[in-house]
C-alpha atoms as a PDB file:
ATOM      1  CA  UNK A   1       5.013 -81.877  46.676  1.00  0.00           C
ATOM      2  CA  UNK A   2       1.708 -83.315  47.785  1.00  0.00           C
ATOM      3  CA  UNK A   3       1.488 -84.719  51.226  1.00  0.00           C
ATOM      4  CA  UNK A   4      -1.686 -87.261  52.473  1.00  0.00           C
ATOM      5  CA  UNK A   5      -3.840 -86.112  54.864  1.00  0.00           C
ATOM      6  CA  UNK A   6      -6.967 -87.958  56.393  1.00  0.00           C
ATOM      7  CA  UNK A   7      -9.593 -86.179  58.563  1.00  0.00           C
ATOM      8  CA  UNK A   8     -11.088 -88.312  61.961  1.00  0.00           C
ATOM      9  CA  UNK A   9     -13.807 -87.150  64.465  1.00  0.00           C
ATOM     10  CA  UNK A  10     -12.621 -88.515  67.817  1.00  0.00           C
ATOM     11  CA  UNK A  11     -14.573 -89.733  71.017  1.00  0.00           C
ATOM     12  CA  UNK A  12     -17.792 -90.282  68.532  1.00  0.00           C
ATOM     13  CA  UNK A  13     -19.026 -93.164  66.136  1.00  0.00           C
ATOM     14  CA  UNK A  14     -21.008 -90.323  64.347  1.00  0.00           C
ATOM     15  CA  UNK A  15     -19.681 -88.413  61.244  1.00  0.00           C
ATOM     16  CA  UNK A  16     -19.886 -84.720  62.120  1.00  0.00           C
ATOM     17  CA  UNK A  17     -19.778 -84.954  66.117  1.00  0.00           C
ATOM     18  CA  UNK A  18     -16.921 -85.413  68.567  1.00  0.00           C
ATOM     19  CA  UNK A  19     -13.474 -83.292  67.939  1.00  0.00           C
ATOM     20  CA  UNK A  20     -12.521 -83.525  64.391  1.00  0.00           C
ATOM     21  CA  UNK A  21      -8.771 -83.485  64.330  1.00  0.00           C
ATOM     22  CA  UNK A  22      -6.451 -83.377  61.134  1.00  0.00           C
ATOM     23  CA  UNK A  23      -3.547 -86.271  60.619  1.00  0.00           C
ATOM     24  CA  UNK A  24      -0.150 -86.450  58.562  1.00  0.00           C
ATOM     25  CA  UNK A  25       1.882 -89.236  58.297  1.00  0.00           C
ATOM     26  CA  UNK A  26       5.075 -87.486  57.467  1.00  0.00           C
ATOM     27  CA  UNK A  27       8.407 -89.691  56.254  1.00  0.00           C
ATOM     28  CA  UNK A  28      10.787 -86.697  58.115  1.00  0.00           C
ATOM     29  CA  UNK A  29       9.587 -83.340  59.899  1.00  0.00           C
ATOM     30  CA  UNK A  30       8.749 -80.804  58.118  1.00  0.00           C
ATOM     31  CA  UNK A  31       9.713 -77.305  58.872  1.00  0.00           C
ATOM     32  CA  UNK A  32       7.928 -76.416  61.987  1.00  0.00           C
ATOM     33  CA  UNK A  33       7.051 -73.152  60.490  1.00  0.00           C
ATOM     34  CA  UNK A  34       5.484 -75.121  57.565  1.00  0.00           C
ATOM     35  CA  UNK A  35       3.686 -77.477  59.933  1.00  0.00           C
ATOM     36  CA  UNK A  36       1.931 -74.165  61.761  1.00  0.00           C
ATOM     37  CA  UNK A  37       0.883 -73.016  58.376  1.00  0.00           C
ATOM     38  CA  UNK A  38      -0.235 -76.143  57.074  1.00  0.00           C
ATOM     39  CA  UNK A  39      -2.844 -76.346  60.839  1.00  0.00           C
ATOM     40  CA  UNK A  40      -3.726 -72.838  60.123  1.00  0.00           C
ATOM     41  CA  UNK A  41      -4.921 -73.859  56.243  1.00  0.00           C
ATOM     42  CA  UNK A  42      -6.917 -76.610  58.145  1.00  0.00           C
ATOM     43  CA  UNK A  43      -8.573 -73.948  60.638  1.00  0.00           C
ATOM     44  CA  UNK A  44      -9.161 -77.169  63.060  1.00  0.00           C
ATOM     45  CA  UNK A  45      -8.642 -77.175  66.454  1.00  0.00           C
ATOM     46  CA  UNK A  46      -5.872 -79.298  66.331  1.00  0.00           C
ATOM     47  CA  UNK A  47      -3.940 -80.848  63.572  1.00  0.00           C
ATOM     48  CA  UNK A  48      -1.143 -83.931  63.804  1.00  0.00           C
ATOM     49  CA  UNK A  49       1.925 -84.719  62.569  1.00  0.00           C
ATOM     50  CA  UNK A  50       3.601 -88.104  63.160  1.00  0.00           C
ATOM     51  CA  UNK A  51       6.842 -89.769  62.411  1.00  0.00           C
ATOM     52  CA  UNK A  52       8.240 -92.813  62.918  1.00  0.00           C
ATOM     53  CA  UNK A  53      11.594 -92.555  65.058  1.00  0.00           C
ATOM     54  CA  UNK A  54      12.869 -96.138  66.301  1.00  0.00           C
ATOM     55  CA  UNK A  55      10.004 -98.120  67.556  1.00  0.00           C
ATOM     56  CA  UNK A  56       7.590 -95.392  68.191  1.00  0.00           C
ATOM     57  CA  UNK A  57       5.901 -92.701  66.633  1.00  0.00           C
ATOM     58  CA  UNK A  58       7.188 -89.085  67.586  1.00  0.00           C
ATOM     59  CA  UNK A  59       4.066 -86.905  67.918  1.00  0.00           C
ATOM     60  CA  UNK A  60       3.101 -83.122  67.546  1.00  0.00           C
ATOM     61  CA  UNK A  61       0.127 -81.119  67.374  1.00  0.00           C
ATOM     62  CA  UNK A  62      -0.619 -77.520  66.594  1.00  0.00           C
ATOM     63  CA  UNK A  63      -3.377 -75.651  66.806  1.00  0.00           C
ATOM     64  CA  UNK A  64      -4.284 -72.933  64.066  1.00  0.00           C
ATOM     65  CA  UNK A  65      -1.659 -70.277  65.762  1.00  0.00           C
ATOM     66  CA  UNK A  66       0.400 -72.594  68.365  1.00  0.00           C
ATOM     67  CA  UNK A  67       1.874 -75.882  68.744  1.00  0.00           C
ATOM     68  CA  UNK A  68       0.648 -77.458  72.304  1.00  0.00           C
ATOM     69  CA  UNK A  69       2.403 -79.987  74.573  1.00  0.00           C
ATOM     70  CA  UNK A  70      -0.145 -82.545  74.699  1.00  0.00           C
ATOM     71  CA  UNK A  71      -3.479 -83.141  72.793  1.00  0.00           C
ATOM     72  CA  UNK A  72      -5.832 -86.282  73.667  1.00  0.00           C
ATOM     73  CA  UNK A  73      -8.261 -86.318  70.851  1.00  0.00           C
ATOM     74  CA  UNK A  74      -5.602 -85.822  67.916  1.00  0.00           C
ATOM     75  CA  UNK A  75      -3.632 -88.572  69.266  1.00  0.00           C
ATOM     76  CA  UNK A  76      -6.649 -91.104  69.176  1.00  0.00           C
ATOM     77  CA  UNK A  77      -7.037 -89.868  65.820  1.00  0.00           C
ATOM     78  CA  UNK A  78      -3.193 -90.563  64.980  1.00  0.00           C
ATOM     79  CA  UNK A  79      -4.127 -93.605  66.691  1.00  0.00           C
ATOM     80  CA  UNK A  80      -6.968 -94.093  64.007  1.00  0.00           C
ATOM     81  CA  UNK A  81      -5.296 -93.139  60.676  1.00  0.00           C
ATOM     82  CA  UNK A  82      -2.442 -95.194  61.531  1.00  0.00           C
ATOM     83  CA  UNK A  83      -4.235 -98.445  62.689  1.00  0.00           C
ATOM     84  CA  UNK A  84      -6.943 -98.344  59.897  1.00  0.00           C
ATOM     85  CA  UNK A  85      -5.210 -96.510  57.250  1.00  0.00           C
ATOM     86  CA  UNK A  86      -1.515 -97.585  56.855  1.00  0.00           C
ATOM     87  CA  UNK A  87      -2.237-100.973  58.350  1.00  0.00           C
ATOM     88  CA  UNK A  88      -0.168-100.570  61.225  1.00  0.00           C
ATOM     89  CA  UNK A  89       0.176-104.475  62.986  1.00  0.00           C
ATOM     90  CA  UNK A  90       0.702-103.866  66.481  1.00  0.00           C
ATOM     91  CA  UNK A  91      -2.057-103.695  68.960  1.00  0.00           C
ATOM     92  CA  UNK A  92      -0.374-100.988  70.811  1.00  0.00           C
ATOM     93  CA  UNK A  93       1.100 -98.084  69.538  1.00  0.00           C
ATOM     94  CA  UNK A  94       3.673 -96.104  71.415  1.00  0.00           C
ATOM     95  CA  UNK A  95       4.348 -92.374  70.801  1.00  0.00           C
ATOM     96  CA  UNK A  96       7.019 -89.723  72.042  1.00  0.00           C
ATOM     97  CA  UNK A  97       5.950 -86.244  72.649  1.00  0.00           C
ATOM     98  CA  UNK A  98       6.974 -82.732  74.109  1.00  0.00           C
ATOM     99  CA  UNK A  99       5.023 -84.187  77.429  1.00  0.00           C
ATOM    100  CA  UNK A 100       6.794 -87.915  77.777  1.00  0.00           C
ATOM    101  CA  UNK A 101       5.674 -91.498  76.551  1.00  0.00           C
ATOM    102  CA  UNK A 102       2.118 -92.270  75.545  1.00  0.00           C
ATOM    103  CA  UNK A 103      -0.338 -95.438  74.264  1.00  0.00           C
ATOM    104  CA  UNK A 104      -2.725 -95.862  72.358  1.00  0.00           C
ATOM    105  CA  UNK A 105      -4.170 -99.400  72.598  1.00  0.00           C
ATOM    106  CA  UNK A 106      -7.465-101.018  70.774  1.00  0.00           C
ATOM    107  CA  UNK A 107     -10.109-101.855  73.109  1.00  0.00           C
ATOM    108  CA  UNK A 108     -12.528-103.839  71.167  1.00  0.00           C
ATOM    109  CA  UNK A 109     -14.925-100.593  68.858  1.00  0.00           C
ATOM    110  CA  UNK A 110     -12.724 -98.225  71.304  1.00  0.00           C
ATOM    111  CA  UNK A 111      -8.909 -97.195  71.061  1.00  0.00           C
ATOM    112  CA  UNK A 112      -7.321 -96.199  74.731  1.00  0.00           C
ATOM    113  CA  UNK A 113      -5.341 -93.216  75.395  1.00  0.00           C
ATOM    114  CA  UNK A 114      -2.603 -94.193  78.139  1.00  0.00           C
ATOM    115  CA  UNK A 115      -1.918 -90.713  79.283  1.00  0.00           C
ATOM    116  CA  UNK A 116       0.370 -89.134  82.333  1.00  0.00           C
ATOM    117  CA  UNK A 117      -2.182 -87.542  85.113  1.00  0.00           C
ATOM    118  CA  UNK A 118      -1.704 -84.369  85.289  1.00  0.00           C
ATOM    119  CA  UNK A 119      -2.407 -82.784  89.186  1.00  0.00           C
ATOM    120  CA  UNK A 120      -4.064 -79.342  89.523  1.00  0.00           C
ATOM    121  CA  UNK A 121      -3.234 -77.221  92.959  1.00  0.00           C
ATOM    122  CA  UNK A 122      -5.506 -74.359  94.164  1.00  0.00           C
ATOM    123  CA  UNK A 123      -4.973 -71.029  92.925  1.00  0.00           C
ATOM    124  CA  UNK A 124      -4.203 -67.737  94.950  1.00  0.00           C
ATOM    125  CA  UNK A 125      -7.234 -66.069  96.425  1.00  0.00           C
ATOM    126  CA  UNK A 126      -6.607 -63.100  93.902  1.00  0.00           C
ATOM    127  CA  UNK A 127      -6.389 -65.346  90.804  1.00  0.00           C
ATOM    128  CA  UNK A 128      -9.692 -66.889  91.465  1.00  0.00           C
ATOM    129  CA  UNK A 129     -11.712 -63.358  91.924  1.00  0.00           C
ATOM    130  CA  UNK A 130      -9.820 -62.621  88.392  1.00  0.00           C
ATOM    131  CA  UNK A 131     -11.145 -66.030  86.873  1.00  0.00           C
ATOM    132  CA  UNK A 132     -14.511 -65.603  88.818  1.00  0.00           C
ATOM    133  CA  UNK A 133     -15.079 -62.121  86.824  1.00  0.00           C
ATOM    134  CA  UNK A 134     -13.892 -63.500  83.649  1.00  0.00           C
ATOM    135  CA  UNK A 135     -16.606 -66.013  83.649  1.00  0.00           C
ATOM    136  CA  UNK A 136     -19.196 -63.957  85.281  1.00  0.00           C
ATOM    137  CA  UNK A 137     -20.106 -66.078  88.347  1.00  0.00           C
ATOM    138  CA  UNK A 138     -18.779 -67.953  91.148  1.00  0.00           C
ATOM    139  CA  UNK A 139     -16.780 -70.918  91.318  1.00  0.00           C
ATOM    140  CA  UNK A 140     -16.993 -74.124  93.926  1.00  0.00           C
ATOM    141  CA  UNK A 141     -13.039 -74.613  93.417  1.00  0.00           C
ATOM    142  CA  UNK A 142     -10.418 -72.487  90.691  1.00  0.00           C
ATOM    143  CA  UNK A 143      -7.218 -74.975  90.121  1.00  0.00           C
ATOM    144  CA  UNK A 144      -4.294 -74.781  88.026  1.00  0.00           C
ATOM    145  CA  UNK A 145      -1.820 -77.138  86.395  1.00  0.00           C
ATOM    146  CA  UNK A 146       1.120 -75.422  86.813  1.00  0.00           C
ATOM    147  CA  UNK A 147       4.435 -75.137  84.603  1.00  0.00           C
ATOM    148  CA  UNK A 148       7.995 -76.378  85.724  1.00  0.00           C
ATOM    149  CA  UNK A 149       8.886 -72.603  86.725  1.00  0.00           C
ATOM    150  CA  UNK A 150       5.303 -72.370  88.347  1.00  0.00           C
ATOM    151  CA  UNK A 151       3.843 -70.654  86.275  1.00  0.00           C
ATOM    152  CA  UNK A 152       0.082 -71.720  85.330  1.00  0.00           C
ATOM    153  CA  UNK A 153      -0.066 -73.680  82.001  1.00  0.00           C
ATOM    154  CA  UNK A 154      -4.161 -74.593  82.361  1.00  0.00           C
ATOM    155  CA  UNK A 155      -7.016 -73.449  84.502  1.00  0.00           C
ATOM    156  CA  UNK A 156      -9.818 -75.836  85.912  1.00  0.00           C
ATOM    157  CA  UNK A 157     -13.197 -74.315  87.339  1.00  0.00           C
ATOM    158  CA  UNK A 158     -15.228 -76.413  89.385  1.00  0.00           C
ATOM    159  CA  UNK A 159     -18.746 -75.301  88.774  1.00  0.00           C
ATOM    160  CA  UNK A 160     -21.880 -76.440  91.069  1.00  0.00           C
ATOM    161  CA  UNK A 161     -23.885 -78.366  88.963  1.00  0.00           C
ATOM    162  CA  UNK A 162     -24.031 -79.526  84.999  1.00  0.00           C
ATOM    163  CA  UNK A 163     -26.994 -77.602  84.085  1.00  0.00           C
ATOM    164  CA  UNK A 164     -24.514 -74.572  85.017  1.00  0.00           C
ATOM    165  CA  UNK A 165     -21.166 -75.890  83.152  1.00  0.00           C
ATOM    166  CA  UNK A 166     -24.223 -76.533  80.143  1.00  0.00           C
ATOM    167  CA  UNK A 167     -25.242 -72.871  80.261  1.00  0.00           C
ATOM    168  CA  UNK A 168     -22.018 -70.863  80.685  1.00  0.00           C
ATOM    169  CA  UNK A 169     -21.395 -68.795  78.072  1.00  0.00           C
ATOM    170  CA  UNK A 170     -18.237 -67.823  77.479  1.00  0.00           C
ATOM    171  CA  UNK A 171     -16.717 -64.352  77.536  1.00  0.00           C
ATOM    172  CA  UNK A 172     -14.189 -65.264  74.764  1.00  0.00           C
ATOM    173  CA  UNK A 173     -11.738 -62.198  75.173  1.00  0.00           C
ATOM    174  CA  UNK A 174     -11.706 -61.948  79.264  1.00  0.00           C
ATOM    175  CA  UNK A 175     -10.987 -65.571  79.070  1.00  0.00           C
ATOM    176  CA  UNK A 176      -8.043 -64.809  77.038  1.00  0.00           C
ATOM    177  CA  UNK A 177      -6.323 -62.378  79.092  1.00  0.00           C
ATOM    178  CA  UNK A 178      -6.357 -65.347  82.346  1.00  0.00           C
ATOM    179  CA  UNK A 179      -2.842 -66.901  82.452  1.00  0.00           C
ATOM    180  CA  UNK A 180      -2.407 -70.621  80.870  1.00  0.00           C
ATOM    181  CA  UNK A 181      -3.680 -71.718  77.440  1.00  0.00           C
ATOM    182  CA  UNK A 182      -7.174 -71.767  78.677  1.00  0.00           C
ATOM    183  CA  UNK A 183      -9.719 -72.501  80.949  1.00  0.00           C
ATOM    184  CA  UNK A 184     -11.301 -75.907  81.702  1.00  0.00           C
ATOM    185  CA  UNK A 185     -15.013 -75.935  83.310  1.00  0.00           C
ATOM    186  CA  UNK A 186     -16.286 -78.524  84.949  1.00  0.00           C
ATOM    187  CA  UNK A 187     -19.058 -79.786  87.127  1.00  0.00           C
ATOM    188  CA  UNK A 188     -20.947 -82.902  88.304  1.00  0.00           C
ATOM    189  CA  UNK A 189     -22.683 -84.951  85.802  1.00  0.00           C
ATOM    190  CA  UNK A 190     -26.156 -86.577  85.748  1.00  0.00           C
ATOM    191  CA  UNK A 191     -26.033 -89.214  83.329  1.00  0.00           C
ATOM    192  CA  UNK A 192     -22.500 -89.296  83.413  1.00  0.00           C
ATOM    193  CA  UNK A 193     -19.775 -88.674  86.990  1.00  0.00           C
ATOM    194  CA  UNK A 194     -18.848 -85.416  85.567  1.00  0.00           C
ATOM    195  CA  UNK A 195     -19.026 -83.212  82.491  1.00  0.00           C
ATOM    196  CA  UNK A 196     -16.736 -80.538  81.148  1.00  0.00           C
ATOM    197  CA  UNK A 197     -15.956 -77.730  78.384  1.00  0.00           C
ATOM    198  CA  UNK A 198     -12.980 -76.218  77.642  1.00  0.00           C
ATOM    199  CA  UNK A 199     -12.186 -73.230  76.305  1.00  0.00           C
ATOM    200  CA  UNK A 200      -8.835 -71.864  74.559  1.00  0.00           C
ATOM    201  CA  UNK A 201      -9.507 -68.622  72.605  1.00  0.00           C
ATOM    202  CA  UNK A 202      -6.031 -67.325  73.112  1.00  0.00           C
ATOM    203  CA  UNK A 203      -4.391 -70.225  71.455  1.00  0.00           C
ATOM    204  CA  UNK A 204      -6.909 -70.100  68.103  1.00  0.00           C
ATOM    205  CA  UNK A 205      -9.490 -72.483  69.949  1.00  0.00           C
ATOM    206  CA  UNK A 206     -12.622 -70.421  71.197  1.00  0.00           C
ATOM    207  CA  UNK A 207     -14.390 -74.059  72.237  1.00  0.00           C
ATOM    208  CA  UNK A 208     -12.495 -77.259  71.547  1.00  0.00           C
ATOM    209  CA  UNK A 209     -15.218 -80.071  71.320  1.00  0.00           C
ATOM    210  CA  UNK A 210     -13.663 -82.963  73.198  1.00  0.00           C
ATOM    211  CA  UNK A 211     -10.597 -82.492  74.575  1.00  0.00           C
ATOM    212  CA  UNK A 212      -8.891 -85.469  75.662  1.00  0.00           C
ATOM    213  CA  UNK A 213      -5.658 -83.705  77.710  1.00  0.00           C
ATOM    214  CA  UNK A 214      -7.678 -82.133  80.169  1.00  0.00           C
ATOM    215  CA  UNK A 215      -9.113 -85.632  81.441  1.00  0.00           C
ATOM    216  CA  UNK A 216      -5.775 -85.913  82.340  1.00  0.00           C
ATOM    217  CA  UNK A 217      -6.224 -83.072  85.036  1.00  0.00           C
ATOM    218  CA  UNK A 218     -10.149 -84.206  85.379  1.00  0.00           C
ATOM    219  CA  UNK A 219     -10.041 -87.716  86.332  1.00  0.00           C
ATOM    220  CA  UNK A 220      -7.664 -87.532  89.175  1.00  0.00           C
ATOM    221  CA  UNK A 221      -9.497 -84.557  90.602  1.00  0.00           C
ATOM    222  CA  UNK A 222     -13.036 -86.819  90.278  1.00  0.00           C
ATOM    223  CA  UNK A 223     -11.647 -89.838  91.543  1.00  0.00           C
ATOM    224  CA  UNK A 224     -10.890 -88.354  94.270  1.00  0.00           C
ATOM    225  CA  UNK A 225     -14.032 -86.232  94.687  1.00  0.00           C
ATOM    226  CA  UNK A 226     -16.372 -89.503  93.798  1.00  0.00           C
ATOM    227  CA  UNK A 227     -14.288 -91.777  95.772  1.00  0.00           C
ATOM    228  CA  UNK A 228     -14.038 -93.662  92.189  1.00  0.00           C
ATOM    229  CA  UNK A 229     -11.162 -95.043  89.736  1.00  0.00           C
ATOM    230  CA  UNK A 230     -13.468 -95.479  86.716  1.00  0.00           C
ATOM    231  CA  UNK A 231     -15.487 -92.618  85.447  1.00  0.00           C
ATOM    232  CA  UNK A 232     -17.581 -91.951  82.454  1.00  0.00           C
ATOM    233  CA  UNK A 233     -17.095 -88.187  81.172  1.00  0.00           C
ATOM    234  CA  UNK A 234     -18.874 -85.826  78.495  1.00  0.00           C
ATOM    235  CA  UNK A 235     -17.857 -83.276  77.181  1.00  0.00           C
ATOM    236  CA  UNK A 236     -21.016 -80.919  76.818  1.00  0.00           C
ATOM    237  CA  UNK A 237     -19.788 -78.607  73.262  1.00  0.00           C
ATOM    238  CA  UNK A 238     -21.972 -78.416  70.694  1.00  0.00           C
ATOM    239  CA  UNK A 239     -20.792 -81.438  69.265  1.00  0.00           C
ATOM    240  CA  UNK A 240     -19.991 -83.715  72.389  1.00  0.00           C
ATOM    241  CA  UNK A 241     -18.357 -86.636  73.108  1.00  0.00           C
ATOM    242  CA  UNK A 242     -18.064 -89.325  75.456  1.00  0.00           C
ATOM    243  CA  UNK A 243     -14.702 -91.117  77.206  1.00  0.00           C
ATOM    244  CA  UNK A 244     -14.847 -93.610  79.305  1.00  0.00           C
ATOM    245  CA  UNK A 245     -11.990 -93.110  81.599  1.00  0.00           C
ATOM    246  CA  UNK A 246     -10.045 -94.884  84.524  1.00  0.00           C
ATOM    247  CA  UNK A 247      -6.899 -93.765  87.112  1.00  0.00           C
ATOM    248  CA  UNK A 248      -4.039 -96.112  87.774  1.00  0.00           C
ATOM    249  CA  UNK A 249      -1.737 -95.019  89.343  1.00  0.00           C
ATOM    250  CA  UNK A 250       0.106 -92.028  87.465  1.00  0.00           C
ATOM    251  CA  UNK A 251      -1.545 -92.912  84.505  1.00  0.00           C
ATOM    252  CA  UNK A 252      -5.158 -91.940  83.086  1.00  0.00           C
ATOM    253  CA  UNK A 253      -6.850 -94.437  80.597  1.00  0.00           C
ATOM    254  CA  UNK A 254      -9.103 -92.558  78.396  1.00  0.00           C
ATOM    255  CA  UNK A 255     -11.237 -94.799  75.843  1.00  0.00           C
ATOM    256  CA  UNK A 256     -13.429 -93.755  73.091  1.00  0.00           C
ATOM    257  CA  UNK A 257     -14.845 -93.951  69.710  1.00  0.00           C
ATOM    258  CA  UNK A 258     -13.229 -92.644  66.604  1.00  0.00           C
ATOM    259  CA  UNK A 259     -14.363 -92.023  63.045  1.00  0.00           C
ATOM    260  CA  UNK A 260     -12.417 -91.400  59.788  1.00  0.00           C
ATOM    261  CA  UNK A 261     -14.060 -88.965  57.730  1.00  0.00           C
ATOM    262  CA  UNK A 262     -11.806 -87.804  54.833  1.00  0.00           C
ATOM    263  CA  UNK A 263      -8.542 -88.277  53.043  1.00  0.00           C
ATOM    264  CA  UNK A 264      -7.075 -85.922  50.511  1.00  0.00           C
ATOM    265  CA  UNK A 265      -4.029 -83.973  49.423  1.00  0.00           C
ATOM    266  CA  UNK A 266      -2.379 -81.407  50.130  1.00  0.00           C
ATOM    267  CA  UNK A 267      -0.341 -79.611  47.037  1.00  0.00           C
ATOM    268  CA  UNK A 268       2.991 -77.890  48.238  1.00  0.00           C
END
């Protein structure tokens, strides 16, 4: 049984930058144990599934080992594939997901993310001397987005300065031993309001290049920092991307660049 896949970098207009994400248009799920081993074949950081369930598109993403509750960059990619590959007609595009309703709009070159914001709350003294050793140096601020039963689902570092979230490098397996799926840093940007990396190494992903979710827990935490609704981000990985980003309300607009790379088969 073959099944269509097509291959988009996200928050770039350059082949082989941004976060390449992987895309299948699927007619009816798929078992989800044959979804994780069809994201583990693609070794990406994220691959999507979509199918169409009323008026929307139901959404989910897994990484090589997990499937994940929301994913920015592999949604813009969806986004992408669906808009410029199956010809879809609308100029908005709703999905469902594990984390609620989301949009993805065109914005002249740009598609939007319309994403839920996501708050962070300070962590226990305790937790942020663990985090502090796992990374090797201090930290302005340690935050966590925390889980319905309170338990911490993502960690955010506030670091002093870009040049330091720029030249962190990461202790892959004390990172994955903190609780969540992994660790955001973050810092003040010069060109940009603020810059970030994120790192996931016990959920497959040792660097993710643009990660689109954590703006979610970013841009709140800016905005209120800067004083500011619209921000420009980057995302500082080795391959890098930009979003251009704005908070209303409960809601975080994310807009960037996407390019579709590839298209094949895959032979079940």
């Amino acid at each position: 049984m073959p099944l269509e896949f097509h291959q988009v970098d996200a928050f770039t207009d350059q082949p082989f930058a941004g976060n390449p994400a992987m895309v299948y248009r699927l007619d009816a799920w798929l078992d989800d144990a044959l979804m994780q081993r069809i994201a583990a074949e693609h070794n990406l950081a994220e691959t999507a599934f979509v199918v169409k369930e009323g008026s929307a598109w139901h959404i989910r993403w897994f990484t090589p080992v997990s499937e994940v509750p929301l994913c920015g960059h592999a949604t813009l990619a969806a986004a992408k594939v669906l808009f410029d590959i199956y010809q879809e007609p609308a100029k908005v595009l709703d999905f469902t997901c594990l984390s609620g309703a989301l949009q993805v709009a065109r914005q002249g070159e740009r598609l939007q993310l319309d994403f839920p914001v996501r708050p962070v709350v300070p962590v226990a003294a305790s937790l942020q001397a663990d985090v502090e050793r796992a990374l090797g140096q201090p930290a302005q601020q340690v935050l966590a987005l925390l889980n319905a039963d309170g338990s911490v689902q993502e960690l955010m570092v506030v670091l002093a300065s870009e040049a330091q979230v720029r030249s962190f490098t990461a202790d892959l397996p004390a990172l994955a031993v903190l609780p969540g799926l992994g660790v955001l840093i973050t810092g003040a940007g010069e060109r940009h309001d603020f810059v970030s990396r994120y790192f996931a190494p016990s959920i497959g992903i040792d660097e993710d290049p643009v990660t689109g979710s954590t703006h979610c827990m970013l841009v709140p935490y800016w905005a209120e920092r800067l004083e500011r609704s619209e921000l420009s981000a980057f995302q500082c990985s080795a391959r890098g991307g930009e979003l251009l980003c704005r908070l209303e309300g409960e809601r975080v607009k994310i807009a960037g660049h996407a390019r579709h790379i590839a298209s094949g088969q895959l032979m079940l």
